[in-house]
PDB file of N, CA and C in Angstrom:
ATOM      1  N   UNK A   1      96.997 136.535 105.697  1.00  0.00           N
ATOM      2  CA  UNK A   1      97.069 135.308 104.931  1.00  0.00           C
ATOM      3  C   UNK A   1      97.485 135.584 103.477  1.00  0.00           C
ATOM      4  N   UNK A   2      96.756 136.620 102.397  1.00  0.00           N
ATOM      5  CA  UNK A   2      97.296 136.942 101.477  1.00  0.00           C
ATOM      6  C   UNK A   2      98.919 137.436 101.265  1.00  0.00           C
ATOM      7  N   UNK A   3      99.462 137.950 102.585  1.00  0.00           N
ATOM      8  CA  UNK A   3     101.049 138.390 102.309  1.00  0.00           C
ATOM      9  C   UNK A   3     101.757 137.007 102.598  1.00  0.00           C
ATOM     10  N   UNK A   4     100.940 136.063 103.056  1.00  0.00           N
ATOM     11  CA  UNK A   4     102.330 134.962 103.118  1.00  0.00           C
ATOM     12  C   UNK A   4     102.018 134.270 101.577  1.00  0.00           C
ATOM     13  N   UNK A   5     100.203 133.949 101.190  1.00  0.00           N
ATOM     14  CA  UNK A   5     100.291 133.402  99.556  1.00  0.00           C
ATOM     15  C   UNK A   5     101.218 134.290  98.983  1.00  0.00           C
ATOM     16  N   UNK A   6     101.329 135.686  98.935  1.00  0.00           N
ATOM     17  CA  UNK A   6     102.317 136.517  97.903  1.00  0.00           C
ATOM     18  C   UNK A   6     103.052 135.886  98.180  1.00  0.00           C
ATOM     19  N   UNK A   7     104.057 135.786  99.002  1.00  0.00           N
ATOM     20  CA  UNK A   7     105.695 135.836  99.412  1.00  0.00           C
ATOM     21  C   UNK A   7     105.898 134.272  98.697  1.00  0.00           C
ATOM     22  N   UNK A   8     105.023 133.192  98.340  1.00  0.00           N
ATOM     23  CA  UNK A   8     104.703 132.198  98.087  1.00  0.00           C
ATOM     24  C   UNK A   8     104.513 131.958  96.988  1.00  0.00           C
ATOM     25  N   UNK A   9     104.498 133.361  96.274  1.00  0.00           N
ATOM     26  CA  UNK A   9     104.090 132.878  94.953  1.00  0.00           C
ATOM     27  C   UNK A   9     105.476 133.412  94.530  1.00  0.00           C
ATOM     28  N   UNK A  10     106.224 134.854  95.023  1.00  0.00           N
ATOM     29  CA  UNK A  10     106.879 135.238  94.512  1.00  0.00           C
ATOM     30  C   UNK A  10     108.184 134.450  94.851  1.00  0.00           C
ATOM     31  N   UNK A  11     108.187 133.367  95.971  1.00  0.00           N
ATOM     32  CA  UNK A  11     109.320 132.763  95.639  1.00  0.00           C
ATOM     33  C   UNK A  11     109.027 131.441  94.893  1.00  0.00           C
ATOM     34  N   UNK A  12     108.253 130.895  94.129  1.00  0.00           N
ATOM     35  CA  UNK A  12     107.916 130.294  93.200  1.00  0.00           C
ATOM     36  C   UNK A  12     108.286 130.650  92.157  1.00  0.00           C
ATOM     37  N   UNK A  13     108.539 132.039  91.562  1.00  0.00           N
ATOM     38  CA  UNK A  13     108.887 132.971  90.295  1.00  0.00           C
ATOM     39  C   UNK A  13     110.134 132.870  90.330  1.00  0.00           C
ATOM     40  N   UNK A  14     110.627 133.425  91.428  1.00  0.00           N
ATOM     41  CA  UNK A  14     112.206 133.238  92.028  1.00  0.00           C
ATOM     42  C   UNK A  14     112.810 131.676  91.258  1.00  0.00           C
ATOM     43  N   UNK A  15     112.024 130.372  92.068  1.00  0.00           N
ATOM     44  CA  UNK A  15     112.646 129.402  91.698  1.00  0.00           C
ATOM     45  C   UNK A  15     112.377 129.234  90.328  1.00  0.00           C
ATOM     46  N   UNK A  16     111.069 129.377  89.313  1.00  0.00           N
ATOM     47  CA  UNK A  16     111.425 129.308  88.236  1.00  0.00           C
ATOM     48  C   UNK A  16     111.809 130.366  86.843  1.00  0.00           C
ATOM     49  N   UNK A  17     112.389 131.112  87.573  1.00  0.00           N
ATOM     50  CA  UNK A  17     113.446 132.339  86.785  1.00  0.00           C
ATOM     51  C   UNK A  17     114.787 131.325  85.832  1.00  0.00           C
ATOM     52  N   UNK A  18     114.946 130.439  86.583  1.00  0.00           N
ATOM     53  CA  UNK A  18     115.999 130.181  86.141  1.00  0.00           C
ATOM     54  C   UNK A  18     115.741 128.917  84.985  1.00  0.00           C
ATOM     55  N   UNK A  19     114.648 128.717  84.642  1.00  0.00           N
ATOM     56  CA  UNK A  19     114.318 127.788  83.429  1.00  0.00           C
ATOM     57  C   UNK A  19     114.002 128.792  82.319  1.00  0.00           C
ATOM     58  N   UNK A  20     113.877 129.727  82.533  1.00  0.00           N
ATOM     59  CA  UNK A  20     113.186 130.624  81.391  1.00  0.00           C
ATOM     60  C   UNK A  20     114.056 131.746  81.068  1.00  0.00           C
ATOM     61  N   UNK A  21     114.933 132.287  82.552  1.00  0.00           N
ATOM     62  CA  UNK A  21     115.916 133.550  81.782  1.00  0.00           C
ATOM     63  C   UNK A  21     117.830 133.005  82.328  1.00  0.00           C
ATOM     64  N   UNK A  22     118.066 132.284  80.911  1.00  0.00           N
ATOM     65  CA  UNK A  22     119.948 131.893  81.069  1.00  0.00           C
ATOM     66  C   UNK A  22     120.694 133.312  82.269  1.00  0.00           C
ATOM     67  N   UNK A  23     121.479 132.831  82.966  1.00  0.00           N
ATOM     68  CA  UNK A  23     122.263 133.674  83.814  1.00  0.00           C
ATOM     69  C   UNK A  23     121.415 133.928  85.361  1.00  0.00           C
ATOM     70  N   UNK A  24     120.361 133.206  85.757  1.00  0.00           N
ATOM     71  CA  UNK A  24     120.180 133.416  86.938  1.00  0.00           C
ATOM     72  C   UNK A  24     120.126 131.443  87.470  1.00  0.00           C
ATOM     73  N   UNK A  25     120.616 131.466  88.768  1.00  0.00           N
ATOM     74  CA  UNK A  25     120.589 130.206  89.642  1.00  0.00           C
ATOM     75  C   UNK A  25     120.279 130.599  90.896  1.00  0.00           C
ATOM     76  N   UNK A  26     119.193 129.714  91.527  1.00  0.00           N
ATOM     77  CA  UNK A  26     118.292 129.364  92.863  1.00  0.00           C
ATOM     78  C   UNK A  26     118.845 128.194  93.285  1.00  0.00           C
ATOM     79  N   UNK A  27     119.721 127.938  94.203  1.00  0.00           N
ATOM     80  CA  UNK A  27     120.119 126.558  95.134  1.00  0.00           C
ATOM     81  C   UNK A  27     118.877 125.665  95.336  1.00  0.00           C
ATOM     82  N   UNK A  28     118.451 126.158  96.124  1.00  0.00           N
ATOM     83  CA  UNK A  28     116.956 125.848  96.731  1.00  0.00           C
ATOM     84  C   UNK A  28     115.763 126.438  97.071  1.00  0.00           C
ATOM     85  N   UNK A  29     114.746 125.570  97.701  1.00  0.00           N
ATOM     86  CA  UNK A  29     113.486 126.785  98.281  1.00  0.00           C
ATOM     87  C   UNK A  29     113.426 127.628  99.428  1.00  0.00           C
ATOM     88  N   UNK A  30     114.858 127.614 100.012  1.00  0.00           N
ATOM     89  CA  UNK A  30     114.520 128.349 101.433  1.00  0.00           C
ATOM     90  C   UNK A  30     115.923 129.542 101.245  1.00  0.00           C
ATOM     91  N   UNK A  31     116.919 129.126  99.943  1.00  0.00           N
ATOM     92  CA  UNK A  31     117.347 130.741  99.046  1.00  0.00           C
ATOM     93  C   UNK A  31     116.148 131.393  98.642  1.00  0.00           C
ATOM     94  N   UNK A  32     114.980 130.552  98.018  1.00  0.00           N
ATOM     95  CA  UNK A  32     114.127 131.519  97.470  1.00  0.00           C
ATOM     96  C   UNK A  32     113.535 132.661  98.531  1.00  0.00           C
ATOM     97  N   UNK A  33     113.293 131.869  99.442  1.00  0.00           N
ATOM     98  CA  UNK A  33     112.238 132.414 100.542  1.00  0.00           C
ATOM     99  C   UNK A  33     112.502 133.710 101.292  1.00  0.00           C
ATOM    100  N   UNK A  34     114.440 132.873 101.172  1.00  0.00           N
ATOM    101  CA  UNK A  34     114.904 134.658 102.005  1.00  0.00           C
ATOM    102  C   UNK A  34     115.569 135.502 101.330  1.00  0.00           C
ATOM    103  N   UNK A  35     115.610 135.109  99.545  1.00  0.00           N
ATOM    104  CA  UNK A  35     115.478 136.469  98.435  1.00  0.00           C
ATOM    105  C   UNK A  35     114.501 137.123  98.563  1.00  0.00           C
ATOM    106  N   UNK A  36     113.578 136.637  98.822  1.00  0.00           N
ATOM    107  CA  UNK A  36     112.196 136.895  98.103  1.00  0.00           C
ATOM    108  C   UNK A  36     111.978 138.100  99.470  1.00  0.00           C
ATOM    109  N   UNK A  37     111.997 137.770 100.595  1.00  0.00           N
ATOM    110  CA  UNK A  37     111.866 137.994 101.939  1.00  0.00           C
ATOM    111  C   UNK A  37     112.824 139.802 102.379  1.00  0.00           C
ATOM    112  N   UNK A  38     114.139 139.556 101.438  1.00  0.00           N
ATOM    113  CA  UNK A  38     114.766 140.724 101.494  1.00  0.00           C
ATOM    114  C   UNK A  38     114.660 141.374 100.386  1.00  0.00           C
ATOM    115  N   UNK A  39     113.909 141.026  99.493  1.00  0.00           N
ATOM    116  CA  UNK A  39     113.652 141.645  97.922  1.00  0.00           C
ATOM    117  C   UNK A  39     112.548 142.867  98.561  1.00  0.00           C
ATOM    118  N   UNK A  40     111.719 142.061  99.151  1.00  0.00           N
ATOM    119  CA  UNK A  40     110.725 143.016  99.847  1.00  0.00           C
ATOM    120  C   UNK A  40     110.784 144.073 100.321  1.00  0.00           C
ATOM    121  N   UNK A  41     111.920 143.807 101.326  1.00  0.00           N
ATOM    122  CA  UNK A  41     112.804 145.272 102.614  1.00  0.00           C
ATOM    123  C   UNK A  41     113.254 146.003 101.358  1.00  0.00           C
ATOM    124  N   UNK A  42     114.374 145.827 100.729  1.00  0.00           N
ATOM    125  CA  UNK A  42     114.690 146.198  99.657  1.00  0.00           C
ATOM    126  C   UNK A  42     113.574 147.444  99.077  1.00  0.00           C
ATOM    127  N   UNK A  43     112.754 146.742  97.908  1.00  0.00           N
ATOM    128  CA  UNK A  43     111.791 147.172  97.914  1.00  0.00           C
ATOM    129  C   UNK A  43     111.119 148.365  98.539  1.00  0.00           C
ATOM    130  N   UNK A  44     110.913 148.084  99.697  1.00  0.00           N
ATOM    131  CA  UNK A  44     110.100 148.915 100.664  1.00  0.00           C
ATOM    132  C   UNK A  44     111.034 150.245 101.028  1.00  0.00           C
ATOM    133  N   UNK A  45     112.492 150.012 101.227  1.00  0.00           N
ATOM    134  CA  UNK A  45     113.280 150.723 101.870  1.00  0.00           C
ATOM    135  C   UNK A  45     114.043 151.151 101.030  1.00  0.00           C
ATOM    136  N   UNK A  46     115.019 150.741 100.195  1.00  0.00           N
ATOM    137  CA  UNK A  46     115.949 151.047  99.381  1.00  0.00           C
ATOM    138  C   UNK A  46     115.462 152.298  98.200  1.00  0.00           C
ATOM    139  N   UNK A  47     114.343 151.478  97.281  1.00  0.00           N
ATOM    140  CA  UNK A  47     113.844 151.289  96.092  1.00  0.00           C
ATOM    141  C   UNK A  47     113.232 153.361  96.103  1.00  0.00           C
ATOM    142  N   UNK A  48     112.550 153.077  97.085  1.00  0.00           N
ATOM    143  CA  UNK A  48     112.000 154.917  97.140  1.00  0.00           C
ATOM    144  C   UNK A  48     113.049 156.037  97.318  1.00  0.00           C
ATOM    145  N   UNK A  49     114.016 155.742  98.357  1.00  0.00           N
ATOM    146  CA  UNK A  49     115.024 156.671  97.767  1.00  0.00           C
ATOM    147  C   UNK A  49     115.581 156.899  96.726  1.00  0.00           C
ATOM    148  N   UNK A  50     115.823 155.536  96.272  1.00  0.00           N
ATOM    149  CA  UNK A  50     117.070 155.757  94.726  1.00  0.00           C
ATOM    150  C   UNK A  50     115.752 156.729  93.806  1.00  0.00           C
ATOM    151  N   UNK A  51     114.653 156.250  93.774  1.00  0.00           N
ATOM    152  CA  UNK A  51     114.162 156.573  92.878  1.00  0.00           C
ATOM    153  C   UNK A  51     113.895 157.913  92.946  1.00  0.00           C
ATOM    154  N   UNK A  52     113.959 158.846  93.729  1.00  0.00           N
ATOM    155  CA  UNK A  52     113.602 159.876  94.796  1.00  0.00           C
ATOM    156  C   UNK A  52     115.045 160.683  94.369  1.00  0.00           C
ATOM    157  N   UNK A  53     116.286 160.166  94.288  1.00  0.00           N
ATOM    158  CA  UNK A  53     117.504 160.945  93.479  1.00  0.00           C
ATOM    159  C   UNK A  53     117.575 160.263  92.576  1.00  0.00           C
ATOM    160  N   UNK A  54     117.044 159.577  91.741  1.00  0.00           N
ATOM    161  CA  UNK A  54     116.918 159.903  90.184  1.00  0.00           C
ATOM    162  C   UNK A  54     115.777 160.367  89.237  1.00  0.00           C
ATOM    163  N   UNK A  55     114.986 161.255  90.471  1.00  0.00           N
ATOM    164  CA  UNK A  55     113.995 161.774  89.851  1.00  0.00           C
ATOM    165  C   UNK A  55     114.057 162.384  88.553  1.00  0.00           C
ATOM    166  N   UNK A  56     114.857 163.380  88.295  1.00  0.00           N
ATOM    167  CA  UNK A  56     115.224 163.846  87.047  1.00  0.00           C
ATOM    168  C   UNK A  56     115.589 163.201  85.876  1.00  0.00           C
ATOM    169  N   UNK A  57     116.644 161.916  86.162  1.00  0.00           N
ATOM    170  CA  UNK A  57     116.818 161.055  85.250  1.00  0.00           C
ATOM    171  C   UNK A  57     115.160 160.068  84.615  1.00  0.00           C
ATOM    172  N   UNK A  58     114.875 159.752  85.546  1.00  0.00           N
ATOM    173  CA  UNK A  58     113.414 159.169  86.005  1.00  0.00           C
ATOM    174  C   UNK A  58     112.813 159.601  84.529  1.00  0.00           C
ATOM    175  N   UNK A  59     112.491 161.355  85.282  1.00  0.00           N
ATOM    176  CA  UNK A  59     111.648 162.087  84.271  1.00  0.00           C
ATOM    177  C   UNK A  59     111.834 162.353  82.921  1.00  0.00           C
ATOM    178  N   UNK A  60     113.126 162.248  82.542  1.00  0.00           N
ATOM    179  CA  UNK A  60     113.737 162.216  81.420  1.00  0.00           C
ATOM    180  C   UNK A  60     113.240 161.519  80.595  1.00  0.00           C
ATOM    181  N   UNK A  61     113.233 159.963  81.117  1.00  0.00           N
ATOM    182  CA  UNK A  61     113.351 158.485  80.623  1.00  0.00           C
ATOM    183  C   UNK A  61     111.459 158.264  80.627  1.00  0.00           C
ATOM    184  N   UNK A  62     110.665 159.080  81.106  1.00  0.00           N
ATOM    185  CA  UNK A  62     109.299 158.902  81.220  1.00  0.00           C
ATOM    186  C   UNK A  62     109.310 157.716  82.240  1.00  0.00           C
ATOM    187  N   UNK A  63     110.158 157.600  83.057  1.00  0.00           N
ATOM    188  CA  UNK A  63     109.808 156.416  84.231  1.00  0.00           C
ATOM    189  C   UNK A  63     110.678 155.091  83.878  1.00  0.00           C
ATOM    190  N   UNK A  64     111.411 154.794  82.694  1.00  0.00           N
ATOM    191  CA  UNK A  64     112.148 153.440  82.287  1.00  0.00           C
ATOM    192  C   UNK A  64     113.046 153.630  83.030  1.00  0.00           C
ATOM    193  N   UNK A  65     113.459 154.739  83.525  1.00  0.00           N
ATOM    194  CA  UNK A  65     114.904 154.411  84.596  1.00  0.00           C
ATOM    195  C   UNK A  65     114.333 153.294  85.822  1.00  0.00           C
ATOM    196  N   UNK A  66     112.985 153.411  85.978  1.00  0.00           N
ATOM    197  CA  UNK A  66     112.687 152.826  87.290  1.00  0.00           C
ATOM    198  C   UNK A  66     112.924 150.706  87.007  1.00  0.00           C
ATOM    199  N   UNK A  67     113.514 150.682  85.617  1.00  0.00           N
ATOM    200  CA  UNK A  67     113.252 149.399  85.275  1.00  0.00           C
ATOM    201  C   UNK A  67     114.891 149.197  85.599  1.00  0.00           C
ATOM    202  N   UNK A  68     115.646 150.091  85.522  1.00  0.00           N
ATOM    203  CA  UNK A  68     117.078 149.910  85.609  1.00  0.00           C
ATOM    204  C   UNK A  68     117.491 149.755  87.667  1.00  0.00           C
ATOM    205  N   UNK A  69     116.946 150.782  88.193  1.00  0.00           N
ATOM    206  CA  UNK A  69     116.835 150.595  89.693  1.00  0.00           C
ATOM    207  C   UNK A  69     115.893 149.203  90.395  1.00  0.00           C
ATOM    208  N   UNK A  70     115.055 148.742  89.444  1.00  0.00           N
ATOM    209  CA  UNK A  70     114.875 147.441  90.020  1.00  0.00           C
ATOM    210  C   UNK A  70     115.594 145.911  89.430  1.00  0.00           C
ATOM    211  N   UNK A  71     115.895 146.215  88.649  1.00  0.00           N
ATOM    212  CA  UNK A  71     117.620 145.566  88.303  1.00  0.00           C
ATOM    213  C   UNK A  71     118.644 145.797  88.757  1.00  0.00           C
ATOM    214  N   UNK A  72     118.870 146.480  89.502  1.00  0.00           N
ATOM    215  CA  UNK A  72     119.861 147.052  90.628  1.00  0.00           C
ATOM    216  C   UNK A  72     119.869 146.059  91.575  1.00  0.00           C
ATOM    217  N   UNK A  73     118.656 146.466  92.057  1.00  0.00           N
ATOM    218  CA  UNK A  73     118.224 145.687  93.226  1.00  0.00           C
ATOM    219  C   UNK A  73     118.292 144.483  93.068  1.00  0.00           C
ATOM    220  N   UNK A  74     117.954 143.891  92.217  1.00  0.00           N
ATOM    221  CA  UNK A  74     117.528 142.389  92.109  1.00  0.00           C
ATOM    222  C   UNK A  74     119.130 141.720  92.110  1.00  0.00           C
ATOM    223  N   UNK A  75     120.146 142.687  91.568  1.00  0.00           N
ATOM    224  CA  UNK A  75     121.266 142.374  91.341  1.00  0.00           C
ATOM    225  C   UNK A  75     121.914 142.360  92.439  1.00  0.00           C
ATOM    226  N   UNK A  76     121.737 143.272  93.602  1.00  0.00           N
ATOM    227  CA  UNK A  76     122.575 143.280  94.388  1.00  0.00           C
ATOM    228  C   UNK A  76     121.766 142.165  95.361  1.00  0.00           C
ATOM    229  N   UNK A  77     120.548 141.954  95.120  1.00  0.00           N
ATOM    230  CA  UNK A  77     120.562 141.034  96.185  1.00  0.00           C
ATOM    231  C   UNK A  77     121.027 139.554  95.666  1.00  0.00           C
ATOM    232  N   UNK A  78     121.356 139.118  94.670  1.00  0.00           N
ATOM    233  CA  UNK A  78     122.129 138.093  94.553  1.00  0.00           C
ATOM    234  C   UNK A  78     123.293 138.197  95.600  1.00  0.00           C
ATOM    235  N   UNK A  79     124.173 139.218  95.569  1.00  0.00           N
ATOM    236  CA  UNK A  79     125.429 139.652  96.581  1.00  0.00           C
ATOM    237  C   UNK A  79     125.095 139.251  98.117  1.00  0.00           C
ATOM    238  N   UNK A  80     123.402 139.579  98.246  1.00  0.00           N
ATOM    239  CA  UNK A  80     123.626 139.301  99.795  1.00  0.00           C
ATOM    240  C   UNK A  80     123.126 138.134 100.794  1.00  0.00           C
ATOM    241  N   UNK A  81     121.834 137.326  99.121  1.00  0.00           N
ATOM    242  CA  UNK A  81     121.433 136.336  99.414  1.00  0.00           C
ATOM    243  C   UNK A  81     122.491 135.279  98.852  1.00  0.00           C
ATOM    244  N   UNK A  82     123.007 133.870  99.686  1.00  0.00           N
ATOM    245  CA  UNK A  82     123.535 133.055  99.641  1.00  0.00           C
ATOM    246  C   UNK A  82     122.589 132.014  98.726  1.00  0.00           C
ATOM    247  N   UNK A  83     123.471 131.519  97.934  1.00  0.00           N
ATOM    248  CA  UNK A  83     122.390 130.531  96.948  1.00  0.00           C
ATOM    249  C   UNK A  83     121.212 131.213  95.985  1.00  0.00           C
ATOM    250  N   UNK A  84     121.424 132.562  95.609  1.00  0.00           N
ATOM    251  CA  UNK A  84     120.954 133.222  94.301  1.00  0.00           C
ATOM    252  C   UNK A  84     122.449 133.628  93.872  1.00  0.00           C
ATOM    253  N   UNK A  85     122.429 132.986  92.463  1.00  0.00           N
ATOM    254  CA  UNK A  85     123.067 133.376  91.870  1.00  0.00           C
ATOM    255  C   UNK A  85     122.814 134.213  90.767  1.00  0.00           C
ATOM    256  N   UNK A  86     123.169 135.641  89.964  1.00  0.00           N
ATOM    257  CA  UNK A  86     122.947 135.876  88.325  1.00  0.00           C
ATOM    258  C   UNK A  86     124.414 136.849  87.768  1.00  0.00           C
ATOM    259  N   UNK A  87     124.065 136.041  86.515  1.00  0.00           N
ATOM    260  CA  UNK A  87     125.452 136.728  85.779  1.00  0.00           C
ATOM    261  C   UNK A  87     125.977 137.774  85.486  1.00  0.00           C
ATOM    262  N   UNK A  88     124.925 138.553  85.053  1.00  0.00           N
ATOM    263  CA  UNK A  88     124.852 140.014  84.890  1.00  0.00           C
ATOM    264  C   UNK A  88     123.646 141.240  84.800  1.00  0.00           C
ATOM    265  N   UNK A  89     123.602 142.550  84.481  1.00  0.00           N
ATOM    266  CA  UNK A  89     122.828 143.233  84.273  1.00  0.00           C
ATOM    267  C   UNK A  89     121.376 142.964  83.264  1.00  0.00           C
ATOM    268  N   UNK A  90     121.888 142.444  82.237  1.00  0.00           N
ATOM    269  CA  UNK A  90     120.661 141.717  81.421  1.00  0.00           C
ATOM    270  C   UNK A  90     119.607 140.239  82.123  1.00  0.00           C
ATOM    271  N   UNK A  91     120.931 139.875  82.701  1.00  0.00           N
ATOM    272  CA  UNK A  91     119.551 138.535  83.952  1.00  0.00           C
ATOM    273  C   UNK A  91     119.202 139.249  84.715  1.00  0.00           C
ATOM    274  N   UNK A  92     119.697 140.061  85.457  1.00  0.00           N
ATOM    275  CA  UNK A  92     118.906 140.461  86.430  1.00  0.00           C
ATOM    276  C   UNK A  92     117.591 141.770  86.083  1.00  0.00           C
ATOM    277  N   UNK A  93     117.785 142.821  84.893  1.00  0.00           N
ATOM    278  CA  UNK A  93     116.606 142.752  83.705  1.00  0.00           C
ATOM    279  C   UNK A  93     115.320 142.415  84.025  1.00  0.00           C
ATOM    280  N   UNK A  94     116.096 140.871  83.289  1.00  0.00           N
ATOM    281  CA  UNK A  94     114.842 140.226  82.869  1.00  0.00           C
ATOM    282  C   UNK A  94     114.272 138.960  83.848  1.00  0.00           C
ATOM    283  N   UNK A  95     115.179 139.208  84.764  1.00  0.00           N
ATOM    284  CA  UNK A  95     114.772 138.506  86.161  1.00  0.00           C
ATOM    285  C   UNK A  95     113.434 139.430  87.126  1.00  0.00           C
ATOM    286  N   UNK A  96     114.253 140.556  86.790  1.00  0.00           N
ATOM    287  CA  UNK A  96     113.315 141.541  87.973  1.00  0.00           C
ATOM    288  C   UNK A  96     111.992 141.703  87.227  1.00  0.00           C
ATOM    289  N   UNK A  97     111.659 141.907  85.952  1.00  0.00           N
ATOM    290  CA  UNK A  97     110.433 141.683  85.208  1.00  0.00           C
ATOM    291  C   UNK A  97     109.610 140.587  85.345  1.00  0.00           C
ATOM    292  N   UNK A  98     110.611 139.630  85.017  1.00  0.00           N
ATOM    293  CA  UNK A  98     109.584 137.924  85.124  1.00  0.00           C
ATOM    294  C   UNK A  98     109.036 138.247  86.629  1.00  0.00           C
ATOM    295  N   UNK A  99     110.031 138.175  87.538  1.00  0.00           N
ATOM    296  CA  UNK A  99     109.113 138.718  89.122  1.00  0.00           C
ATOM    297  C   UNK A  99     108.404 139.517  89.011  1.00  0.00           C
ATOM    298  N   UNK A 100     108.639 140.798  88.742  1.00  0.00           N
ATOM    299  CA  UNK A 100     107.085 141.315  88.389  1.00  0.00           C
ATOM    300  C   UNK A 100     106.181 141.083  88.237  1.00  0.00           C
ATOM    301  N   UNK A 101     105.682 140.557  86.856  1.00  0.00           N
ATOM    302  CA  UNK A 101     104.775 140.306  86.179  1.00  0.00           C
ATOM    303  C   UNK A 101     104.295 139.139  86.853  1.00  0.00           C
ATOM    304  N   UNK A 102     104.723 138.086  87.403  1.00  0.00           N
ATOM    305  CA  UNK A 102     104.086 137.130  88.015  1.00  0.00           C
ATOM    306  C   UNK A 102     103.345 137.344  89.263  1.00  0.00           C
ATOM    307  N   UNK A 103     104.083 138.518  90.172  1.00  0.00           N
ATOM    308  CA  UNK A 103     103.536 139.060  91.225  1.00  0.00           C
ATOM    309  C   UNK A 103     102.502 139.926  90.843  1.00  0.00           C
ATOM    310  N   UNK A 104     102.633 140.992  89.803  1.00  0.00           N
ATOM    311  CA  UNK A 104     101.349 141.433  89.259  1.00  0.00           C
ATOM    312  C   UNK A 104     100.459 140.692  88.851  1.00  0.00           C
ATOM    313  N   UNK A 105      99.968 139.598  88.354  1.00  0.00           N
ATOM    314  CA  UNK A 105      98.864 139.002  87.774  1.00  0.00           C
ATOM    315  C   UNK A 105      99.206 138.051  89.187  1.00  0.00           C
ATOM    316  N   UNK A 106      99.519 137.492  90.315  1.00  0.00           N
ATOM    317  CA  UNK A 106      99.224 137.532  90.967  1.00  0.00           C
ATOM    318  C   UNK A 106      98.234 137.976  92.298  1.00  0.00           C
ATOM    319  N   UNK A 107      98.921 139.608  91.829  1.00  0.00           N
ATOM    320  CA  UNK A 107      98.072 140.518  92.963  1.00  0.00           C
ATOM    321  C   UNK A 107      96.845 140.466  92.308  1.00  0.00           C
ATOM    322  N   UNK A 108      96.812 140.902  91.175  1.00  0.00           N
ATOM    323  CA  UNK A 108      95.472 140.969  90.472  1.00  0.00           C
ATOM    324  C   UNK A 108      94.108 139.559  90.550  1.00  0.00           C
ATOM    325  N   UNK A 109      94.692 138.570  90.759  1.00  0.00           N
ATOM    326  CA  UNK A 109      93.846 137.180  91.095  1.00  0.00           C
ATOM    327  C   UNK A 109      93.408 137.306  92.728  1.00  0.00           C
ATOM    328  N   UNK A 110      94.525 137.832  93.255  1.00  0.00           N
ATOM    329  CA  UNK A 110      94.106 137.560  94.884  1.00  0.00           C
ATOM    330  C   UNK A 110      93.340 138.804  95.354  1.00  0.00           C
ATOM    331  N   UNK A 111      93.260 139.866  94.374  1.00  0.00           N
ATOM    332  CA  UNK A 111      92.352 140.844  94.674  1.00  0.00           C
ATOM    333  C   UNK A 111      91.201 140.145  94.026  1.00  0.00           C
ATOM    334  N   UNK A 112      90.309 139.921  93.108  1.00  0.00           N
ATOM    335  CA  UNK A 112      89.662 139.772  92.633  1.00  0.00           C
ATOM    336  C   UNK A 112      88.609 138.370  93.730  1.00  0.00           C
ATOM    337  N   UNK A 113      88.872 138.148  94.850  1.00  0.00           N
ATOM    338  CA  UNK A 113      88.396 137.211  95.919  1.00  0.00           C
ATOM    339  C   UNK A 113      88.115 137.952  96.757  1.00  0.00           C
TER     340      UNK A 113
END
């Protein structure tokens, strides 16, 4: 029950990304659902390798590279989800953060029950 409230909240963030950071567009709620839905796979699958060969860079950067590989991501899944749109590297930034942070103080409320 808690992974469908997440997926619920985080496509809530999804839809309102685009009042708060210029250069990202959400069609509707069921683009959100299956961004949000492959943000996850993504996530789960993609996200550990890259980070896994840019370990060194990684270590360099004390871990800020890992803010650039989830702007990656967030970017390319505009490309594969239909009806997310964003303009460039800086929306998608500060797109993949706003998701963050909402999903973090998220997780943090639904743990705390």
């Amino acid at each position: 029950m808690k992974i469908l409230i997440k997926w619920l909240i985080a496509s809530g963030a999804l839809l309102a990304a685009p009042y708060i950071i210029p250069g990202i567009s959400v069609s509707n709620f069921y683009a959100a659902l299956i961004a949000t839905l492959v943000l996850g796979v993504l996530s789960v699958t993609v996200k550990p390798l890259l980070v896994l060969l840019t370990l060194p860079i990684n270590m360099l950067t004390l871990g800020l590279f890992t803010l650039v590989i989830n702007a990656a991501i967030f970017w390319f899944l505009a490309t594969v989800v239909k009806g997310l749109e964003i303009d460039g590297f800086v929306a998608a930034l500060l797109g993949s953060l706003f998701v963050s942070a909402v999903l973090f103080v998220a997780n943090k409320a639904l743990d705390r029950e």
